[in-house]
Protein backbone atom coordinates (compact mmCIF):
# COMPACT_ATOMS: atom_id res chain seq x y z
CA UNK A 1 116.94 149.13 103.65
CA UNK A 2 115.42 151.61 101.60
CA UNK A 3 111.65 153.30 102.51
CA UNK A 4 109.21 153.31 99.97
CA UNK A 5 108.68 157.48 99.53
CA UNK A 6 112.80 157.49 99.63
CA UNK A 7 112.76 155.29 96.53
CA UNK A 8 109.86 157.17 94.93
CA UNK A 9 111.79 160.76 95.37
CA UNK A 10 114.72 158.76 93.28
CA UNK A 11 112.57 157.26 90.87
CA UNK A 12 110.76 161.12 90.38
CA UNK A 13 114.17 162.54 89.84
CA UNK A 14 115.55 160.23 87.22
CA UNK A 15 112.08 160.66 85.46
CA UNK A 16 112.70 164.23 85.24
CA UNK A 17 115.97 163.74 83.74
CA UNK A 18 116.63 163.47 80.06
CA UNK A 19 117.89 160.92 78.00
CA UNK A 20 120.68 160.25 77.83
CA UNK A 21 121.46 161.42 81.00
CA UNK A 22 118.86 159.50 82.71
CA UNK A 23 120.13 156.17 81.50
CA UNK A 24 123.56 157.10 82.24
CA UNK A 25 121.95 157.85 86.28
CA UNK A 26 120.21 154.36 86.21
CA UNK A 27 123.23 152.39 85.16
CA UNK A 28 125.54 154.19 87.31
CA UNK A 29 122.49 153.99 90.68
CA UNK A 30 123.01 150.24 90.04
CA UNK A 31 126.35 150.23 90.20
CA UNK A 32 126.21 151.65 93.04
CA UNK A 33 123.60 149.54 94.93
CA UNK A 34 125.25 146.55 93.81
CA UNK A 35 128.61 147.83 95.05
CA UNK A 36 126.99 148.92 98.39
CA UNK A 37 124.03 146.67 99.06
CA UNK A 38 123.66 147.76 102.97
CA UNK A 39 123.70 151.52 101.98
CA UNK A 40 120.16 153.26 102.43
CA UNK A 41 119.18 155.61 99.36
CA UNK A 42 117.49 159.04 99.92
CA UNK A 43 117.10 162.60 98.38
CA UNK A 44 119.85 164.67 100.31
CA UNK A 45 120.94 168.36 98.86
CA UNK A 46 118.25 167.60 96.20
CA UNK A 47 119.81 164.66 94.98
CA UNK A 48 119.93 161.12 94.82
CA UNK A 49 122.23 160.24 97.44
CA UNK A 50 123.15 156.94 99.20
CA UNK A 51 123.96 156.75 103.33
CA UNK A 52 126.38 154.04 104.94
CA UNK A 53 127.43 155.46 108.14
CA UNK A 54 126.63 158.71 106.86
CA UNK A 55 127.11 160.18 103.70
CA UNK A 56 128.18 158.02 101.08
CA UNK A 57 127.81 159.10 97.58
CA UNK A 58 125.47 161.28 95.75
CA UNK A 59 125.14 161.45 91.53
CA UNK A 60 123.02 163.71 89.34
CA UNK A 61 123.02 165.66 85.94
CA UNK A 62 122.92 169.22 84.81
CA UNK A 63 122.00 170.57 81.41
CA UNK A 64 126.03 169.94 80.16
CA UNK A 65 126.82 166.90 81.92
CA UNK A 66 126.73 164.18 84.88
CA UNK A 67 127.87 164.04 88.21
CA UNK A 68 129.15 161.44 91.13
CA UNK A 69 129.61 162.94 93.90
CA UNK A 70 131.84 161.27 96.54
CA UNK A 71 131.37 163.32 100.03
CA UNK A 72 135.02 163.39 100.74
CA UNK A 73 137.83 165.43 99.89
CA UNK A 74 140.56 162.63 99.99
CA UNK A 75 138.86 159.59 98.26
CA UNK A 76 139.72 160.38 94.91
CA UNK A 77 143.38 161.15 94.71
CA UNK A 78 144.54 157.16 94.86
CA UNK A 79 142.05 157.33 91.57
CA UNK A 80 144.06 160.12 89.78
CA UNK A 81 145.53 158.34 87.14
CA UNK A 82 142.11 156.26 86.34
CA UNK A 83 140.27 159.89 86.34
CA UNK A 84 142.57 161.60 84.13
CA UNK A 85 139.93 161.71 81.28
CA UNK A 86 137.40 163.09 83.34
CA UNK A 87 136.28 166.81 84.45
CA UNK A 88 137.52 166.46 88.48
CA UNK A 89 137.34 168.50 91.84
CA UNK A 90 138.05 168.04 95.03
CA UNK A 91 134.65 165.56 95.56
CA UNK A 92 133.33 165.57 92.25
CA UNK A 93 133.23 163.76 88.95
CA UNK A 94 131.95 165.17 85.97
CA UNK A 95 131.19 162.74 82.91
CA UNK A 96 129.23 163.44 79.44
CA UNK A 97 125.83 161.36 79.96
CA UNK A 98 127.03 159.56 76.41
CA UNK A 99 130.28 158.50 78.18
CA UNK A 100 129.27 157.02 81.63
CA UNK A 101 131.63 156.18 84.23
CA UNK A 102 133.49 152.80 84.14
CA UNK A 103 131.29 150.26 86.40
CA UNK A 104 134.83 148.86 87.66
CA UNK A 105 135.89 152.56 88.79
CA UNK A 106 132.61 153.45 90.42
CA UNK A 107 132.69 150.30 92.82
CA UNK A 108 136.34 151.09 93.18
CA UNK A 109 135.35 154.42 94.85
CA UNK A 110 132.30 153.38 96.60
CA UNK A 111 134.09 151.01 98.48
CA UNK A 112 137.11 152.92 98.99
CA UNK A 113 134.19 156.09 99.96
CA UNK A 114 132.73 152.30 102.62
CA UNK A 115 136.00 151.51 104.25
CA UNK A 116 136.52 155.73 105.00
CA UNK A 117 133.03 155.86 106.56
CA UNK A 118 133.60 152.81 108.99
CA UNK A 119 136.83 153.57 109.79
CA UNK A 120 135.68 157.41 111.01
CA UNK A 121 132.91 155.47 112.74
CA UNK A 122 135.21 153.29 114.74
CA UNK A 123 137.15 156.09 115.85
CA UNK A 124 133.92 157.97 116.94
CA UNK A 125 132.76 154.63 118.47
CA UNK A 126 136.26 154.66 120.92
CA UNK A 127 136.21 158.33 121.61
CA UNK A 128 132.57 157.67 123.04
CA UNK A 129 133.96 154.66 124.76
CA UNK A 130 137.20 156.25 125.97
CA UNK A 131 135.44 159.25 127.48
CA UNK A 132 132.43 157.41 128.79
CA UNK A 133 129.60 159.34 126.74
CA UNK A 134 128.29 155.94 124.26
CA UNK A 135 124.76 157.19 124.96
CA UNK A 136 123.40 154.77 122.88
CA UNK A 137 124.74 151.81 123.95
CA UNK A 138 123.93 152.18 127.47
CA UNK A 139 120.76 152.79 126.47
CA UNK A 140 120.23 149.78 124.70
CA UNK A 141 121.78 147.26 127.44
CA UNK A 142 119.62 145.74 130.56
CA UNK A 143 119.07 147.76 133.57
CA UNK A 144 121.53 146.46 136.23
């Protein structure tokens, strides 16, 4: 679920983008949607970003080239071999805006990026439990 002014921000970003960058950031926001249908979109660091569980992935351009940006430090390395050909860091991918992303690679990583997020939110989930402190689901339950 996505609120209206979140989708506007996104829509006023890409518009301020050039081509072919922008296209590149539409095909590739797609992608992404399509590959994570329950994540919500919003403008987070002053980019597009999308939230499943928290952080999920973020993408954007600079003058020199285009950006996804995966919010973890371990996701990419069982990708190495597929990112060979592209500029890498420790949570970034760098790709010319003429020479997007693979759609196969980017749902690759966004659900690899989905499984990470609701595995670190089951283990939050049964630390709460173990030590007694789920706020929120006692809060949510009938009064005794």
């Amino acid at each position: 679920m996505n609120s209206d002014a979140s989708m506007a921000d996104i829509d006023n970003y890409l518009a301020h983008i050039s081509e072919p960058a922008r296209t590149a950031l539409q095909n590739l926001r797609k992608t992404i949607r399509a590959a994570a249908p329950n994540a919500v979109e919003a403008i987070n660091y002053k980019l597009p970003t999308f939230r499943h569980l928290g952080m999920l992935v973020g993408y954007g351009a600079t003058t020199k080239h285009c950006a996804l940006y995966v919010m973890s430090g371990s996701v990419l390395s069982p990708f190495k071999d597929e990112l060979s050909a592209y500029d890498t860091s420790k949570g970034t991918i760098r790709f010319p805006a003429n020479a997007p992303l693979p759609a196969a690679l980017v749902r690759k990583i966004v659900k690899a990026r989905i499984a990470e997020n609701e595995a670190r939110a089951l283990l939050k989930a049964e630390k709460r439990r173990r030590t007694g402190t789920d706020f929120p689901r006692r809060f949510w339950l009938p009064f005794e």
